[in-house]
Protein backbone atom coordinates (compact mmCIF):
# COMPACT_ATOMS: atom_id res chain seq x y z
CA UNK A 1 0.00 0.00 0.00
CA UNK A 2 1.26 3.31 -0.91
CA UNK A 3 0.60 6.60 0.86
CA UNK A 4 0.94 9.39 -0.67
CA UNK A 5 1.31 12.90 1.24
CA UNK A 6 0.37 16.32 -0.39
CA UNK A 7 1.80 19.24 1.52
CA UNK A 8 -0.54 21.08 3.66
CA UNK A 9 -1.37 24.43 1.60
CA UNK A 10 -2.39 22.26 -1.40
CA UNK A 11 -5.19 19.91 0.78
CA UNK A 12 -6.62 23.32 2.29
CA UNK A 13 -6.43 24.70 -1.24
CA UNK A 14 -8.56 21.89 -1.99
CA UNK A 15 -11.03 21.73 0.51
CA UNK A 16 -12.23 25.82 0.07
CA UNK A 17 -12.02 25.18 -3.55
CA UNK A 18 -14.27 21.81 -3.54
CA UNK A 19 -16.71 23.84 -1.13
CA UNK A 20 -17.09 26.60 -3.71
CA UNK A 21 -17.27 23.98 -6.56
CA UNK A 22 -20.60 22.64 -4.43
CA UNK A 23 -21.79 25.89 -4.30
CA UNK A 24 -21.34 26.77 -7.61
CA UNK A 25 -23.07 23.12 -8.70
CA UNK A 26 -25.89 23.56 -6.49
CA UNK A 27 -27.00 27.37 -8.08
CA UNK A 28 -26.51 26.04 -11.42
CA UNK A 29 -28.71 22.77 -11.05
CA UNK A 30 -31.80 24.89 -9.20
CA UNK A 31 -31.63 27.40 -12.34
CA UNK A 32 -31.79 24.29 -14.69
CA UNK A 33 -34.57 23.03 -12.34
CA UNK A 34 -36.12 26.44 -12.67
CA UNK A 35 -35.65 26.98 -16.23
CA UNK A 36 -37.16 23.49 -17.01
CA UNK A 37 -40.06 24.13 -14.71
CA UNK A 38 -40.92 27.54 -16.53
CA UNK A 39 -40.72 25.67 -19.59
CA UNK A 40 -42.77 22.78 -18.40
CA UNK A 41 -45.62 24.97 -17.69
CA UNK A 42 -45.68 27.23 -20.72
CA UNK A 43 -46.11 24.01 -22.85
CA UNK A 44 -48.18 22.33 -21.12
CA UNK A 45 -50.71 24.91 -19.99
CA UNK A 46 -52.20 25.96 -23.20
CA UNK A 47 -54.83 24.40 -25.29
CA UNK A 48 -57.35 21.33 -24.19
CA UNK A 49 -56.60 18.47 -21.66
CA UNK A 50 -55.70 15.96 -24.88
CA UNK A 51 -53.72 19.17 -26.59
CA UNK A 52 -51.73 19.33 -22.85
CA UNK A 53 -51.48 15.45 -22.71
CA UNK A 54 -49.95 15.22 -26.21
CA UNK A 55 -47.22 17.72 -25.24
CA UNK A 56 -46.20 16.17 -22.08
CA UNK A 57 -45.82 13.10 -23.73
CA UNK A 58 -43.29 14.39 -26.50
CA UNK A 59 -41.45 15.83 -23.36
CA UNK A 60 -41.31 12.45 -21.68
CA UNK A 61 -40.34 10.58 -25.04
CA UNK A 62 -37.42 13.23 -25.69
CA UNK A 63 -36.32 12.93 -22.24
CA UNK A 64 -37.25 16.75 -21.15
CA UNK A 65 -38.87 15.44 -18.33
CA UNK A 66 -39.12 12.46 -15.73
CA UNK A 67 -42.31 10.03 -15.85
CA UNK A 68 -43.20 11.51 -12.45
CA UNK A 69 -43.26 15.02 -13.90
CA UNK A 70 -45.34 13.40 -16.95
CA UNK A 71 -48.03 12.12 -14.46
CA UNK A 72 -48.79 15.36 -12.72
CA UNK A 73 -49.17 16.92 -16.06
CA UNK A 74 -51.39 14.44 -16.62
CA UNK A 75 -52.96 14.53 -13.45
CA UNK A 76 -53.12 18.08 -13.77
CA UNK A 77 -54.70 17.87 -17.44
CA UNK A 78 -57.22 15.21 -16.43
CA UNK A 79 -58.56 17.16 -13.46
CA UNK A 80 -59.75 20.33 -15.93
């Protein structure tokens, strides 16, 4: 087994750099999230039920959304 030592500076370098890196990661993700969300609802929220079904399908078959999302359009559609 070989252990390998990096001086001291360089693993505290590391650390603060890795916590900013989380940071960073996190904001970016939510604004996807967000982004996606926006988008979710300005398809899906115009024309009839079948019209709103019909788009949240093509989003689940290109991958734009999860089949969780899908079934709360759905829901969502159904219940108007």
């Amino acid at each position: 087994m070989q252990v390998v030592v990096y001086p001291l500076g360089i693993g505290l370098g590391l650390i603060a750099e890795g916590k900013g890196m989380g940071e960073r990661s996190l904001a970016r993700a939510q604004a996807q999230q967000s982004q996606m969300d926006d988008y979710v609802r300005s398809v899906a929220s115009s024309g009839s039920p079948m019209d709103d079904l019909a788009k949240g399908k093509e989003l689940l078959d290109s991958g734009a959304i999860t089949q969780a999302e899908y079934d709360q359009l759905k829901a969502k559609a159904l219940a108007t």
